[in-house]
Protein backbone atom coordinates (compact mmCIF):
# COMPACT_ATOMS: atom_id res chain seq x y z
CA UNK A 1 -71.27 8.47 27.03
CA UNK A 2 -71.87 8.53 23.70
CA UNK A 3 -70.97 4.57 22.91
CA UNK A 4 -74.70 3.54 24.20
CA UNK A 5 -75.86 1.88 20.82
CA UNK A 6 -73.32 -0.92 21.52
CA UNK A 7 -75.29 -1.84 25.21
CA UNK A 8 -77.66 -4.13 23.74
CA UNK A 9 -74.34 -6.61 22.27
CA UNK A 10 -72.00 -5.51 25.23
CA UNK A 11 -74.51 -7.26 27.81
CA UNK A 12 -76.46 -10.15 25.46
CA UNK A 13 -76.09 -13.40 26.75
CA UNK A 14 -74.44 -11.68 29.95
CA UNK A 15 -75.63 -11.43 33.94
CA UNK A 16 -73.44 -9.34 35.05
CA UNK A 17 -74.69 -5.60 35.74
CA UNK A 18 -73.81 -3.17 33.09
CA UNK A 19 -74.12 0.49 33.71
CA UNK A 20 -74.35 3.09 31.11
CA UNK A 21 -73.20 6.65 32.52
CA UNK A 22 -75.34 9.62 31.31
CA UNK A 23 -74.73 13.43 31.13
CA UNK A 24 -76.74 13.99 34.38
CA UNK A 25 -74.70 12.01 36.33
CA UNK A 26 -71.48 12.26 34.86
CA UNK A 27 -70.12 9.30 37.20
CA UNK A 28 -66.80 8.83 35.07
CA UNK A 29 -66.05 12.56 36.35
CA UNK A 30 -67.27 12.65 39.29
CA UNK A 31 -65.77 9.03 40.47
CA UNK A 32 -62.21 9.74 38.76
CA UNK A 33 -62.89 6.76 36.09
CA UNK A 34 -60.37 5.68 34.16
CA UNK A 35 -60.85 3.44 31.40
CA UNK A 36 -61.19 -0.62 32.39
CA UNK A 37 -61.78 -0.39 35.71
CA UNK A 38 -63.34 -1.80 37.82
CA UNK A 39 -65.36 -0.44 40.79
CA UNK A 40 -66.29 -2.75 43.35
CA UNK A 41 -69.82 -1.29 45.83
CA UNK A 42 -71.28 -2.04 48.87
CA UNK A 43 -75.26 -2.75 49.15
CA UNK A 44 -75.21 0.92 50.07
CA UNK A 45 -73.42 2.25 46.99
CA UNK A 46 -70.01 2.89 48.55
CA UNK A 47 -67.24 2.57 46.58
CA UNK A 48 -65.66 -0.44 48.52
CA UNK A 49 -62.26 -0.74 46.00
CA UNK A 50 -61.01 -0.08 42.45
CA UNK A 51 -59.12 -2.42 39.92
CA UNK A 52 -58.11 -1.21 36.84
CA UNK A 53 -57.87 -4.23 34.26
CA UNK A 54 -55.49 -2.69 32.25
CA UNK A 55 -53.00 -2.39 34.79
CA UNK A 56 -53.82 -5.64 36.17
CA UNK A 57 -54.69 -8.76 34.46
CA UNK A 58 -57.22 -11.24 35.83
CA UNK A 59 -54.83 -14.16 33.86
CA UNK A 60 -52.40 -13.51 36.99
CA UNK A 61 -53.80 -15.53 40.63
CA UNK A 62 -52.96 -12.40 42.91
CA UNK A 63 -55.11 -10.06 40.93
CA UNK A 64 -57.83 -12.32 40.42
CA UNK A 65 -57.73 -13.20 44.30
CA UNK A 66 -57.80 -9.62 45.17
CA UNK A 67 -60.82 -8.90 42.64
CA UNK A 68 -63.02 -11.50 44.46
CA UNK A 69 -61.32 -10.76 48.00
CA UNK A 70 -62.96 -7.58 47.18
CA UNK A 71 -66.44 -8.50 46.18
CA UNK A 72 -66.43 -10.81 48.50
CA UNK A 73 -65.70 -8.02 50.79
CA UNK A 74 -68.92 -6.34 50.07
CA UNK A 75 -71.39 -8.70 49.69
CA UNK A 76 -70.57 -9.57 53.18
CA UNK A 77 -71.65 -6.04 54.49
């Protein structure tokens, strides 16, 4: 919250779903967020896993596997 004028140059160009939290929702307090990662949902909204890109980069095979093992995981719900 409070970084929402950079939205429109964060997603340009991009496909990929880009949420902006609000006060009423609060979902980096409520959810435990912490910074870079990476929450993986079910069609239902169910938090299916979380990777934190800080703590693992997507440069090394296992962590990239077990990011797409993951949505993989959920789109197959």
């Amino acid at each position: 919250m409070g970084h929402e004028g950079a939205n429109d140059s964060i997603t340009s160009g991009r496909d990929i779903a880009w949420l902006q939290d609000v006060p009423e929702v609060n979902a980096w307090g409520s959810w435990d967020v912490v910074y870079r990662d990476v929450f993986v949902l079910d069609r239902e909204g169910n938090v299916e896993g979380v990777l934190n890109l800080t703590e693992n980069s997507l440069a090394e095979p296992q962590v990239k596997l077990t990011l797409t093992t993951l949505v993989d995981d959920a789109l197959a719900r």
